[in-house]
PDB file of N, CA and C in Angstrom:
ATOM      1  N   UNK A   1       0.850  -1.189   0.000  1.00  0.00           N
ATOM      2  CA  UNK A   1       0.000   0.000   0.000  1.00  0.00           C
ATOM      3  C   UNK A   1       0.889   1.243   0.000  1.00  0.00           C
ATOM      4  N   UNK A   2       0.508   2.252  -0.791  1.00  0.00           N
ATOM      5  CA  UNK A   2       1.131   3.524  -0.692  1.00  0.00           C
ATOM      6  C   UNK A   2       0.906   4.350   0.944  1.00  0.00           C
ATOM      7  N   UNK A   3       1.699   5.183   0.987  1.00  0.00           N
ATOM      8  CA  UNK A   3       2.177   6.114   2.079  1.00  0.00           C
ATOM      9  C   UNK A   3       1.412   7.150   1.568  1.00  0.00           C
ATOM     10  N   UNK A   4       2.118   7.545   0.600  1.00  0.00           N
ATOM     11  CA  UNK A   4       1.281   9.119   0.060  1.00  0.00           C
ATOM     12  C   UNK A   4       0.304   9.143  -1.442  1.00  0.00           C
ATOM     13  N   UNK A   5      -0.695  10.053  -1.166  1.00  0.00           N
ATOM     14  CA  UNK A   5      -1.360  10.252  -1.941  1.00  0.00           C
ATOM     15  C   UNK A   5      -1.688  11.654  -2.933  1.00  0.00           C
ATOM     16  N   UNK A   6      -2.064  11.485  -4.361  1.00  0.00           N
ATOM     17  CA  UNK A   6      -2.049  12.713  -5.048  1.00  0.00           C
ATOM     18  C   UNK A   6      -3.737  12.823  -4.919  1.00  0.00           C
ATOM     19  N   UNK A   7      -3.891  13.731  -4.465  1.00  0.00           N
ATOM     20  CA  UNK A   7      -5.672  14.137  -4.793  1.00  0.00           C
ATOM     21  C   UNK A   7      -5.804  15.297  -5.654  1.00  0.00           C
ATOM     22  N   UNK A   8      -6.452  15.534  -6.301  1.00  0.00           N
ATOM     23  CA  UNK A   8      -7.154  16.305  -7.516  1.00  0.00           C
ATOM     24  C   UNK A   8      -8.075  17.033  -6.671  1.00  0.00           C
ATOM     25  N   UNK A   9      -8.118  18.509  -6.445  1.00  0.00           N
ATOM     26  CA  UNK A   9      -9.097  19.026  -5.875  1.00  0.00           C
ATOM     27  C   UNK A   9      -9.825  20.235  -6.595  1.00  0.00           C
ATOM     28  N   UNK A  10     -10.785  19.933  -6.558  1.00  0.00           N
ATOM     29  CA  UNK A  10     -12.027  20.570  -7.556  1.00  0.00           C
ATOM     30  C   UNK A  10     -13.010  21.869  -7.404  1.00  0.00           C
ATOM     31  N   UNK A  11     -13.276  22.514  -7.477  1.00  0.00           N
ATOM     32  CA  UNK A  11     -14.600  23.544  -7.010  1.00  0.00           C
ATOM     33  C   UNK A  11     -15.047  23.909  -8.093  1.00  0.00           C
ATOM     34  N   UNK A  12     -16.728  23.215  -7.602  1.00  0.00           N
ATOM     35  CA  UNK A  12     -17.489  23.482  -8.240  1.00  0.00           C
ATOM     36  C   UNK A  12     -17.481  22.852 -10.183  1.00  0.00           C
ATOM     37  N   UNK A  13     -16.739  21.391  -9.654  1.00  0.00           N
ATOM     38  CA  UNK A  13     -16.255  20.551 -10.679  1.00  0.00           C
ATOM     39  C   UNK A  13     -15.424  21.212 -11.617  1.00  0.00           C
ATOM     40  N   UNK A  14     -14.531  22.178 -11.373  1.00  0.00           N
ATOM     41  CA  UNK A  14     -12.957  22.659 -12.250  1.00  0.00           C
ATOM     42  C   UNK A  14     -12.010  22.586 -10.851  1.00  0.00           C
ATOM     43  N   UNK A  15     -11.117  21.522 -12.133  1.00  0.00           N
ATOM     44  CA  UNK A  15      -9.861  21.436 -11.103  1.00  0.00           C
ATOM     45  C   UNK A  15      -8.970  22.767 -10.897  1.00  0.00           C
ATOM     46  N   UNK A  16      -8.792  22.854  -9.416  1.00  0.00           N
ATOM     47  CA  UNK A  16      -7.962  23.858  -9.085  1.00  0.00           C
ATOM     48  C   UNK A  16      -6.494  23.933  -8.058  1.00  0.00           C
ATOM     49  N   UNK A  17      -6.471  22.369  -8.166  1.00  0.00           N
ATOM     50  CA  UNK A  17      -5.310  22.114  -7.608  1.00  0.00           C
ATOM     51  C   UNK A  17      -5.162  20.561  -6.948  1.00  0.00           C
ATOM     52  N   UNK A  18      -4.271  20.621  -6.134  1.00  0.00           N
ATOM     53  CA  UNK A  18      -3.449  19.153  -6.215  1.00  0.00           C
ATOM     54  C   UNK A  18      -3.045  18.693  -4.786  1.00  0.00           C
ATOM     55  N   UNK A  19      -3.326  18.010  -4.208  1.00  0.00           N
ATOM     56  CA  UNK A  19      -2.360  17.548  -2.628  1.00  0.00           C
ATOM     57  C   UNK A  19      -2.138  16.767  -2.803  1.00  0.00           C
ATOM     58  N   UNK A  20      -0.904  16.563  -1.816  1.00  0.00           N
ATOM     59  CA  UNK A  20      -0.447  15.238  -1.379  1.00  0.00           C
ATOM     60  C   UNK A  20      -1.181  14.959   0.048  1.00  0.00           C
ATOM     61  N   UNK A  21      -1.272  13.966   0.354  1.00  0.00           N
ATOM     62  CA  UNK A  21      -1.520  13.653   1.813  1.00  0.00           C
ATOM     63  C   UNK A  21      -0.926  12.162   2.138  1.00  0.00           C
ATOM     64  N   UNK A  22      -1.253  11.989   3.496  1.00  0.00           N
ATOM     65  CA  UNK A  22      -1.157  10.471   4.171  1.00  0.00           C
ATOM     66  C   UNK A  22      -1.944   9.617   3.595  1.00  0.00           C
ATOM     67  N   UNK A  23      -1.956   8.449   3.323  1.00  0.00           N
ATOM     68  CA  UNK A  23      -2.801   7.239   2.844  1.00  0.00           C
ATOM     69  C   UNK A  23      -3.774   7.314   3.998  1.00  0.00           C
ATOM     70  N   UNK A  24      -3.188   7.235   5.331  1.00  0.00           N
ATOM     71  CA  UNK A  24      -3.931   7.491   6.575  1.00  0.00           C
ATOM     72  C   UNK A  24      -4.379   8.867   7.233  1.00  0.00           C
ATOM     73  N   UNK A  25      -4.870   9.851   6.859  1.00  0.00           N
ATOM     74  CA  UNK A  25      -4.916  10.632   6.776  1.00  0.00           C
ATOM     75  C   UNK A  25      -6.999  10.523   7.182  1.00  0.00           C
ATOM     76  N   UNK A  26      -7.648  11.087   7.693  1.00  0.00           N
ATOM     77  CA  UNK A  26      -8.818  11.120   8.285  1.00  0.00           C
ATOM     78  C   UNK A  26      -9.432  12.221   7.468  1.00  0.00           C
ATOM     79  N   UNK A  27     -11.105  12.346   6.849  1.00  0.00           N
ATOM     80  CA  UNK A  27     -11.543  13.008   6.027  1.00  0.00           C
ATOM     81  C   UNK A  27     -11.634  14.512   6.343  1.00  0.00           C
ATOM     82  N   UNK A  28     -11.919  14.608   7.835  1.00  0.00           N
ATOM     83  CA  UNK A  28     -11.604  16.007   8.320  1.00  0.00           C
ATOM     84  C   UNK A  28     -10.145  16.930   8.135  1.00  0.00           C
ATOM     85  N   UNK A  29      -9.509  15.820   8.052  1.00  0.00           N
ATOM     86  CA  UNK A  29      -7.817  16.422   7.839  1.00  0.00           C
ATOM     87  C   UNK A  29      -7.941  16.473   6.386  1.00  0.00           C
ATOM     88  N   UNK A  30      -8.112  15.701   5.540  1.00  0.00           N
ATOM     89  CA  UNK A  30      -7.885  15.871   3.923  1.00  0.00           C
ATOM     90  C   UNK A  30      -8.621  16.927   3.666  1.00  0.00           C
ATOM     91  N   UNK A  31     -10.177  17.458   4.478  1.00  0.00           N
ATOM     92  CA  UNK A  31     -10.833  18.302   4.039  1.00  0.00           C
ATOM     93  C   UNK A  31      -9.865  19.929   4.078  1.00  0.00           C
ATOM     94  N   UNK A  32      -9.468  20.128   5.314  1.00  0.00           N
ATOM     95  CA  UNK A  32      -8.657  21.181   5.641  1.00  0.00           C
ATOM     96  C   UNK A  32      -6.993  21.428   5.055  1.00  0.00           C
ATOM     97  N   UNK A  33      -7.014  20.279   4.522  1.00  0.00           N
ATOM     98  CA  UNK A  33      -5.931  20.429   3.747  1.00  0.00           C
ATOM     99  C   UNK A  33      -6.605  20.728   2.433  1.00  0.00           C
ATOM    100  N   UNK A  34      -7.345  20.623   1.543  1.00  0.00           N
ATOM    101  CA  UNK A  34      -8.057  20.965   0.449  1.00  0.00           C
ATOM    102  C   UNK A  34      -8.499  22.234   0.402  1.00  0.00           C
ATOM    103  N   UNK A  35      -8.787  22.616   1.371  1.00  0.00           N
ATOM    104  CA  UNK A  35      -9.443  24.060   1.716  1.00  0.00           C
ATOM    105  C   UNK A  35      -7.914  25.166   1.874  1.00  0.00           C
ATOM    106  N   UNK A  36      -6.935  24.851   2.229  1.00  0.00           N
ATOM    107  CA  UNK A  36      -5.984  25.203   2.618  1.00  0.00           C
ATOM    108  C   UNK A  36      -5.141  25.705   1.852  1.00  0.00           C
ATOM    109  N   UNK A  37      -5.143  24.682   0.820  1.00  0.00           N
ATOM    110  CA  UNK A  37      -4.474  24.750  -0.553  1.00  0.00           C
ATOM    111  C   UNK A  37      -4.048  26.174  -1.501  1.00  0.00           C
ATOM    112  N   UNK A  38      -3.372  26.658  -1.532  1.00  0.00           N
ATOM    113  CA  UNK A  38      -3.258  28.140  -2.111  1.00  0.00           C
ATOM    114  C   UNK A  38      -4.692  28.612  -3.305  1.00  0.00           C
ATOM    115  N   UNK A  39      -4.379  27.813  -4.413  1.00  0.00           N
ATOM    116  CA  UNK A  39      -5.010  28.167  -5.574  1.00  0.00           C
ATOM    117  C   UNK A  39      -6.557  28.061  -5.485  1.00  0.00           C
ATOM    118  N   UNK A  40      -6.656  26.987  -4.848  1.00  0.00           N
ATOM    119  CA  UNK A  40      -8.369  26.415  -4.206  1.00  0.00           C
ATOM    120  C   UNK A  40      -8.827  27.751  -3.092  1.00  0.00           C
ATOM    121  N   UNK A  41      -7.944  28.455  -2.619  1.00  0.00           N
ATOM    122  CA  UNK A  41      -8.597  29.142  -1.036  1.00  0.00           C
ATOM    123  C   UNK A  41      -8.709  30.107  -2.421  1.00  0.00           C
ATOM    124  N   UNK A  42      -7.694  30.638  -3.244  1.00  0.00           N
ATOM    125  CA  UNK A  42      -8.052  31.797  -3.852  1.00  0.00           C
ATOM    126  C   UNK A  42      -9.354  31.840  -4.927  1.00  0.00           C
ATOM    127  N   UNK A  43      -9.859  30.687  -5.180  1.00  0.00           N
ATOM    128  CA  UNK A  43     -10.875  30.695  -5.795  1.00  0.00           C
ATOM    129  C   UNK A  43     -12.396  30.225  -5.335  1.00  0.00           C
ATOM    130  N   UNK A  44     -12.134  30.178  -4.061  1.00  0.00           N
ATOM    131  CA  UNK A  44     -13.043  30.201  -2.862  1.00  0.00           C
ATOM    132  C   UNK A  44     -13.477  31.428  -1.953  1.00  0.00           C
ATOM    133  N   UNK A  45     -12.430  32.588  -2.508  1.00  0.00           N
ATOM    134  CA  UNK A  45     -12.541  33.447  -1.832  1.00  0.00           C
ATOM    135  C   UNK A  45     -14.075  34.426  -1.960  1.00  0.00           C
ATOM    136  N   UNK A  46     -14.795  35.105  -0.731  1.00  0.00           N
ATOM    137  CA  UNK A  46     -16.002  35.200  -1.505  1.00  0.00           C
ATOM    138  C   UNK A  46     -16.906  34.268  -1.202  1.00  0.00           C
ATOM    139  N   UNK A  47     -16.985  32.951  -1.358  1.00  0.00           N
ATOM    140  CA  UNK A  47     -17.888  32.386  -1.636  1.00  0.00           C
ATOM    141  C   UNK A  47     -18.191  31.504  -0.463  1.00  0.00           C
ATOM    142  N   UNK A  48     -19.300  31.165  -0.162  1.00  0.00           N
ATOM    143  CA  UNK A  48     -20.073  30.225   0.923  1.00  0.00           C
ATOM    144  C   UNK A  48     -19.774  28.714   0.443  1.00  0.00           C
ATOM    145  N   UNK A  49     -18.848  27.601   0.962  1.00  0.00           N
ATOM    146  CA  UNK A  49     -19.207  25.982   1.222  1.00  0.00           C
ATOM    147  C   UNK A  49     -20.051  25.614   1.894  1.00  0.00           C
ATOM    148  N   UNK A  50     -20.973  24.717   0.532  1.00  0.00           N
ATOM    149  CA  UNK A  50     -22.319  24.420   0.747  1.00  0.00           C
ATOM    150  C   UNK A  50     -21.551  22.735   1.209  1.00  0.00           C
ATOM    151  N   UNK A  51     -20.977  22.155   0.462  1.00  0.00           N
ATOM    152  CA  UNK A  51     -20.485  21.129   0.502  1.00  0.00           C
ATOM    153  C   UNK A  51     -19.610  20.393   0.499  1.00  0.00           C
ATOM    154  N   UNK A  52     -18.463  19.616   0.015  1.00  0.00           N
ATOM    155  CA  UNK A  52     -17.161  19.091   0.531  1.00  0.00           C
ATOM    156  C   UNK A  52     -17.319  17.293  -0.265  1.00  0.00           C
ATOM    157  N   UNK A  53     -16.888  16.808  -0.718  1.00  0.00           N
ATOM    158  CA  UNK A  53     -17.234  15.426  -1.045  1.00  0.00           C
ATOM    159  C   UNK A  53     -16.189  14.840  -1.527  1.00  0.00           C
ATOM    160  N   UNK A  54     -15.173  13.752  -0.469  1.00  0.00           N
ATOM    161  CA  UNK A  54     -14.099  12.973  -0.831  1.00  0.00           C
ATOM    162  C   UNK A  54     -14.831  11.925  -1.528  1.00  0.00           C
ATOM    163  N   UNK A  55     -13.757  11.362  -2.434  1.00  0.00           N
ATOM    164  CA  UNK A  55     -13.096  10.662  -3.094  1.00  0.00           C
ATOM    165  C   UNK A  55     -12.098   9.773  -2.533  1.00  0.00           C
ATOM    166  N   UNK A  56     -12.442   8.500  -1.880  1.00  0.00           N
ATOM    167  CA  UNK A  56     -11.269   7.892  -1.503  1.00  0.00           C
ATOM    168  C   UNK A  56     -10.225   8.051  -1.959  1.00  0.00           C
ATOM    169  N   UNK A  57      -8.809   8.388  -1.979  1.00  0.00           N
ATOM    170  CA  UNK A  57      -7.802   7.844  -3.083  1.00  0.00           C
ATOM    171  C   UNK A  57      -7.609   8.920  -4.850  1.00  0.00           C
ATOM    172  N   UNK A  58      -8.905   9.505  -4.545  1.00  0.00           N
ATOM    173  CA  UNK A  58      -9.123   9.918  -6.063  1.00  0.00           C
ATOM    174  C   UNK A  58      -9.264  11.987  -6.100  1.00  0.00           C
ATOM    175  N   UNK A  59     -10.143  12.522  -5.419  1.00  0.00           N
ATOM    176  CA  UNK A  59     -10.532  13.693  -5.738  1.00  0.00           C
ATOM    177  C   UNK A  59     -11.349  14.254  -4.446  1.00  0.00           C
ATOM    178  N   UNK A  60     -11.010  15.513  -4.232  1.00  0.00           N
ATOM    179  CA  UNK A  60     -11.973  16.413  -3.471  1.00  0.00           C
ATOM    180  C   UNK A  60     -12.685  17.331  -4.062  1.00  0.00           C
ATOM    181  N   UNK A  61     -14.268  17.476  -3.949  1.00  0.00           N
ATOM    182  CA  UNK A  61     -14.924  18.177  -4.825  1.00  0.00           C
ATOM    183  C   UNK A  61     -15.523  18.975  -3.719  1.00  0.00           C
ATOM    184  N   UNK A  62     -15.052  20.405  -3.938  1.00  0.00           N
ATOM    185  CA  UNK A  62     -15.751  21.382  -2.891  1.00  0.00           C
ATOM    186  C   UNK A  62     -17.131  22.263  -3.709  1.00  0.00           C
ATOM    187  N   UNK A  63     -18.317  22.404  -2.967  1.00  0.00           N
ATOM    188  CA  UNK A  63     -19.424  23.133  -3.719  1.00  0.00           C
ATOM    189  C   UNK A  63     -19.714  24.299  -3.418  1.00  0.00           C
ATOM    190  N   UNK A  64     -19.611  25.464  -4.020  1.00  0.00           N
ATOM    191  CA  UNK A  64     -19.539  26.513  -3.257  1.00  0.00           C
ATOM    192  C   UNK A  64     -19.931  27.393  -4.033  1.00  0.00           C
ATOM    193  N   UNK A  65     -20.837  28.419  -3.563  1.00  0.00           N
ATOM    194  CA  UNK A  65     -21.576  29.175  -4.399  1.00  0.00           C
ATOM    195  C   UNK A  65     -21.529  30.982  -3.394  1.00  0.00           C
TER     196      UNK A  65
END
């Protein structure tokens, strides 16, 4: 099993950036690391999260309007 992981993170289904994290890593932590993310906070800026939706292994899709 891998250690680290690449996630694809999304808003509002356009990708806007990329993490690494722990394989073990807990959804509250991947969330705040997604949110955290330079390019993702700057295109969040402004706007209300309605929603948040991991992707095991694969993608974080934040909804935000």
């Amino acid at each position: 099993m891998r250690d680290q992981l690449t996630l694809a993170v999304h808003v509002n289904g356009k990708l806007r950036g990329t993490i690494e994290v722990a394989a073990d890593l807990s959804r509250e932590q991947i969330e705040h690391l997604a949110l955290a993310e330079p390019n993702t906070a700057k295109f969040l800026q402004g706007l209300q999260i309605h929603k948040v939706i991991i992707v095991p292994g694969k993608r974080v899709n934040i909804v935000a309007a």
